[in-house]
Protein backbone atom coordinates (compact mmCIF):
# COMPACT_ATOMS: atom_id res chain seq x y z
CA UNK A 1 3.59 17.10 0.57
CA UNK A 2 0.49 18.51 2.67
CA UNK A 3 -1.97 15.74 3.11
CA UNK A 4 -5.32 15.41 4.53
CA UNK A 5 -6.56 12.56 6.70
CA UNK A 6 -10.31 12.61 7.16
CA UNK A 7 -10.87 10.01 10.35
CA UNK A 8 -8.80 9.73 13.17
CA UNK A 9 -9.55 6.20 14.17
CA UNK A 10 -6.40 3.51 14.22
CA UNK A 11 -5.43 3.34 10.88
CA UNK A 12 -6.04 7.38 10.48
CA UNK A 13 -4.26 7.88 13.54
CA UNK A 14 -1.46 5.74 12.26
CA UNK A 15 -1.12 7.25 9.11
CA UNK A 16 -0.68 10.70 10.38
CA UNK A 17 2.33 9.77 12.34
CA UNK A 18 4.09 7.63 9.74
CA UNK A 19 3.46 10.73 7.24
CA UNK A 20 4.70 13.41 10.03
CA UNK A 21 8.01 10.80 10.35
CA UNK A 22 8.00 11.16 6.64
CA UNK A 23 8.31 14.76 6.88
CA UNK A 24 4.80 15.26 5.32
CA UNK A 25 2.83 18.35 6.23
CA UNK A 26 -0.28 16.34 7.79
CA UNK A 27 -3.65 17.52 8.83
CA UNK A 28 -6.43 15.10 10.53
CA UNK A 29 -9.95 15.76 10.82
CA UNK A 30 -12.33 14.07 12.92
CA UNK A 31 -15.98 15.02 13.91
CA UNK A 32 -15.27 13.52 17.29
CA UNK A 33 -12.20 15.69 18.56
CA UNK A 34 -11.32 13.71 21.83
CA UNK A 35 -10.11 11.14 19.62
CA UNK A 36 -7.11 13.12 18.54
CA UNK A 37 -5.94 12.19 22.13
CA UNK A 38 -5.07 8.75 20.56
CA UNK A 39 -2.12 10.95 18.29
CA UNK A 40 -0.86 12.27 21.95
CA UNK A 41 1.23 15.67 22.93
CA UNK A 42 3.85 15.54 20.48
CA UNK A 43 1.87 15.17 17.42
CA UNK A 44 3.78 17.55 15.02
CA UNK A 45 0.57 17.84 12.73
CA UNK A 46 -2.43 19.48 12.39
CA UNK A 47 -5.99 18.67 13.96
CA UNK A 48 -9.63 19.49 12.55
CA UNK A 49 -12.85 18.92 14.56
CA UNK A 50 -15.90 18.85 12.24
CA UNK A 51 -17.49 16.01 9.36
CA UNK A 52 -15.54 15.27 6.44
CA UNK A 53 -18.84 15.95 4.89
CA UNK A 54 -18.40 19.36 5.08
CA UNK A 55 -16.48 21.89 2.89
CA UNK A 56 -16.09 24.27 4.87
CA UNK A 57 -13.97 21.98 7.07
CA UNK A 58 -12.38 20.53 4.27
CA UNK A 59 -11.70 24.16 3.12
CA UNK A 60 -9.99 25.00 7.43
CA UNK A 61 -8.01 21.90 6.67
CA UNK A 62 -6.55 23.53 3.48
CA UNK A 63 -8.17 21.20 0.98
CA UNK A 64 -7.26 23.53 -1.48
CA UNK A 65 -3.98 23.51 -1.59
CA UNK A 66 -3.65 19.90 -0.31
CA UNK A 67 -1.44 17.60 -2.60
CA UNK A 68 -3.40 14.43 -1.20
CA UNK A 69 -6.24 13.20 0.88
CA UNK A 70 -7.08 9.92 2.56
CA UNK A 71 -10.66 9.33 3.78
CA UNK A 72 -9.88 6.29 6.36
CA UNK A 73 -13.48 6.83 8.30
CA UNK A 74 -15.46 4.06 9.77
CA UNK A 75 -17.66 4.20 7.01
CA UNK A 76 -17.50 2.62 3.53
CA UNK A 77 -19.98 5.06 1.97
CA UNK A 78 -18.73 8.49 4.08
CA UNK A 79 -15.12 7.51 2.52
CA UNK A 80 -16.86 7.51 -1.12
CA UNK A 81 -18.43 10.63 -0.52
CA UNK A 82 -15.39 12.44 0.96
CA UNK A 83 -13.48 11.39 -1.67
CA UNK A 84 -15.11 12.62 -4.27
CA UNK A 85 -16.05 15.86 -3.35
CA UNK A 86 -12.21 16.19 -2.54
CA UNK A 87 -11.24 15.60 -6.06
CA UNK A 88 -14.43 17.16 -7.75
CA UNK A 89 -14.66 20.30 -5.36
CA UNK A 90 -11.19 20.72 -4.57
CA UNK A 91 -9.55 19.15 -6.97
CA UNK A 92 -6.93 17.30 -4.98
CA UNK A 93 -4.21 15.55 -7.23
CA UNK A 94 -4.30 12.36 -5.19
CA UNK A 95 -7.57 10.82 -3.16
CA UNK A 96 -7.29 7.28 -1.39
CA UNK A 97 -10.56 6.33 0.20
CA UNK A 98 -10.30 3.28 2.52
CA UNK A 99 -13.37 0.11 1.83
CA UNK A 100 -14.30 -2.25 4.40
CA UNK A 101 -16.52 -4.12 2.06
CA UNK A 102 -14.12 -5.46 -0.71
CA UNK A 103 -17.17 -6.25 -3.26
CA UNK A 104 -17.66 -2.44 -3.87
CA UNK A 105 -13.79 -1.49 -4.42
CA UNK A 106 -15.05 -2.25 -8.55
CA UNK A 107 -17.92 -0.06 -8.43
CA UNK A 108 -16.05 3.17 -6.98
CA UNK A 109 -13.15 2.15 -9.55
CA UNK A 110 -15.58 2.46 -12.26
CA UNK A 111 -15.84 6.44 -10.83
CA UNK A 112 -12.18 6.83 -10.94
CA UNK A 113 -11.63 7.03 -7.34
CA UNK A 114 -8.67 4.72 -5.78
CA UNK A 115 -9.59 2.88 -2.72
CA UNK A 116 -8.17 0.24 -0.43
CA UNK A 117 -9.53 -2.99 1.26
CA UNK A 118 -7.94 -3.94 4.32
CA UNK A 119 -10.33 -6.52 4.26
CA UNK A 120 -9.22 -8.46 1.23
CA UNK A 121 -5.76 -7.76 1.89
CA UNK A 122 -5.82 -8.84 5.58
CA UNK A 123 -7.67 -11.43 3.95
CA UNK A 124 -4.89 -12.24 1.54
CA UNK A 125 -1.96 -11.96 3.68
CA UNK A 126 -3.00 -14.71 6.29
CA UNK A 127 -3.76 -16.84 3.93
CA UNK A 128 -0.06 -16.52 2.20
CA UNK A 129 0.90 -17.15 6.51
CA UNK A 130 -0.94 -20.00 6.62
CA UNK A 131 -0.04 -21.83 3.19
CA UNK A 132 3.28 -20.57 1.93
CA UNK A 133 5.41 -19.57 5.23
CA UNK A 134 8.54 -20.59 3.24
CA UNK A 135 8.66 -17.37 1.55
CA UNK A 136 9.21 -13.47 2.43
CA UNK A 137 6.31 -11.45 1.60
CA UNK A 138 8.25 -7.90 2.12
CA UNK A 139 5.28 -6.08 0.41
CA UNK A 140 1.77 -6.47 -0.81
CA UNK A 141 0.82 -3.96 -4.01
CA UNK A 142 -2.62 -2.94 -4.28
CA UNK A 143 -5.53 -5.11 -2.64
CA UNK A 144 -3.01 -8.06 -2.35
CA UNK A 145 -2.73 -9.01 -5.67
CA UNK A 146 0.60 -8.51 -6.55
CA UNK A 147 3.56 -9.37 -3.97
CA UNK A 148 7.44 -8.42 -3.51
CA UNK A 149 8.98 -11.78 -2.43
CA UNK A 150 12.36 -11.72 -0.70
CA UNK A 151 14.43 -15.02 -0.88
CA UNK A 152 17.88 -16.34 -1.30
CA UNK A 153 19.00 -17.95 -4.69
CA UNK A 154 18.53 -21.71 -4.50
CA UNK A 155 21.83 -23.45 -5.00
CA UNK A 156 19.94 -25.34 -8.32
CA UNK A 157 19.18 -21.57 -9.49
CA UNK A 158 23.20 -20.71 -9.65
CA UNK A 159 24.47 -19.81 -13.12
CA UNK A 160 20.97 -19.66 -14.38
CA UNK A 161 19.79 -16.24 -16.16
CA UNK A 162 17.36 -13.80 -15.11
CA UNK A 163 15.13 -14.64 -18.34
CA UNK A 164 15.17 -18.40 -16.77
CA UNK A 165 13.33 -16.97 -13.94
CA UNK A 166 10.57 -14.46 -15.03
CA UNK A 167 7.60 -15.73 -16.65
CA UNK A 168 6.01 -12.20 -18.47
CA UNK A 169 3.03 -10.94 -16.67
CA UNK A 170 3.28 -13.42 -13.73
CA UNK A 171 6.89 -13.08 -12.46
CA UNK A 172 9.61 -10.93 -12.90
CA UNK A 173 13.13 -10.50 -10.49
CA UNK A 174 13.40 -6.81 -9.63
CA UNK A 175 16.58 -6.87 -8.12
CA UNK A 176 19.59 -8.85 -6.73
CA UNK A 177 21.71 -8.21 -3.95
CA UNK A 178 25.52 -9.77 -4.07
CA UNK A 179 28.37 -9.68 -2.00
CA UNK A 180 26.70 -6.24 0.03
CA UNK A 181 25.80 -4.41 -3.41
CA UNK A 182 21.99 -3.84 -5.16
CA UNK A 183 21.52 -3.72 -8.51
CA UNK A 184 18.63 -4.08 -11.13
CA UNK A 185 19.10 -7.52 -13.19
CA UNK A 186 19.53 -7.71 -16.83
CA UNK A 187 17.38 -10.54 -18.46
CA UNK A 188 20.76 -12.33 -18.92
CA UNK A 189 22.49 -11.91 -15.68
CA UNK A 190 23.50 -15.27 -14.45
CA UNK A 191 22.58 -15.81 -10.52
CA UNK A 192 25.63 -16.54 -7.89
CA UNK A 193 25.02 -18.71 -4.70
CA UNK A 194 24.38 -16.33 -1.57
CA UNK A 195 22.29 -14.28 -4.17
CA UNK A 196 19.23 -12.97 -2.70
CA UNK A 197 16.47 -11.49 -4.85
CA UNK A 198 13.47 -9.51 -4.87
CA UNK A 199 10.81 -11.04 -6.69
CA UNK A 200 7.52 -9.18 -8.03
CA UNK A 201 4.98 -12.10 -8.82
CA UNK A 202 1.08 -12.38 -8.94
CA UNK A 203 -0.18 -13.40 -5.61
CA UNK A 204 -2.17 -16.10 -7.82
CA UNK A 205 1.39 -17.04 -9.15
CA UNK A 206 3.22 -18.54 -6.03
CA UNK A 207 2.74 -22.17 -6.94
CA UNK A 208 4.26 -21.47 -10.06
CA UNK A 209 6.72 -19.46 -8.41
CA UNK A 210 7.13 -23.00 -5.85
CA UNK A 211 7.62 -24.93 -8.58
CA UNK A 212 10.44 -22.88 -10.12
CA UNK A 213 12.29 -22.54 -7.01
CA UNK A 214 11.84 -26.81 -6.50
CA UNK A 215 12.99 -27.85 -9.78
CA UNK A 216 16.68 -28.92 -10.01
């Protein structure tokens, strides 16, 4: 996958090397170039110097045949503007701009362009630290709102079903590890002790998810 990364600040800068690891095809434009010193010598990807702003940089970092962009700049409304002309001009299949202001995430939706708070999800995950440190949070799915929760069957939980476990739209197990082996759950496979799932759940669903795990 070639992929463009328009700002080269610490989450650009981190982005391009976890792609390159990937064995993505990366290239990172910044207007400032001495900040590509931050990706140091053995950066295996590409560097642009020049705004995001303009095309014709966008065009010497192969926006045209890019497969995906990410506009991770400083700025809330330079990330907007990037990412659109990426997908209107050059019509790349997949745009992520990053949002420090989590109020206007909506409003770009409402354009069709994908974007990404750290705010609300840094936001989000210290709060789940602070209240609810008895359970795994292994990932969090879009702005924080939905959550992959790792955790070991409760002995109460043991020859229950799947189906006793999922409430529809709120929680569901996505899969169940046993005895060294993964596998996706049926909505009647009964849970072992020394189980341990995966959970998918609504981040406004872990009290209910609490509750489920403390009834015997």
């Amino acid at each position: 996958m070639r992929v463009i990364i328009v700002g080269c600040g610490r989450m650009g800068s981190e982005l391009a090397h976890q792609l390159v690891e990937d064995g993505q095809e990366v290239t990172i434009v910044d207007a400032d170039p001495r900040v590509f010193e931050r990706l140091g010598a053995g950066f295996k990807g590409k560097t642009v110097a020049g705004s995001g702003l303009d095309r014709d940089v966008l065009a010497r970092a192969g926006a045209e045949h890019a497969d995906a962009l990410a506009a991770v700049t400083a700025r809330d409304n330079l990330n907007v503007v990037i990412a659109r002309v990426a997908r209107n001009v050059f019509n790349v299949p997949k745009v992520v701009a990053r949002l420090y202001d989590p109020r206007r995430a909506e409003i770009y939706q409402r354009l069709g362009l994908q974007t990404v708070s750290s705010t609300a999800w840094g936001a989000s995950r210290i709060i789940q630290l602070l209240g609810h440190r008895e359970l795994n949070v292994i990932a969090s799915l879009g702005n924080g709102e939905v959550e992959l929760i790792e955790l070991e069957v409760p002995p109460h939980w043991a020859n229950r079903t799947v189906n006793n476990a999922n409430v529809p739209g709120e929680i569901a197990v996505m899969s169940v590890t046993r005895k060294g082996s993964t596998f996706i759950p049926a909505l009647g496979t009964a849970f072992q002790n020394g189980d341990r799932l995966v959970i998918a759940l609504l981040s406004t669903s872990r009290s209910r998810l609490e509750n489920l795990l403390a009834l015997a």
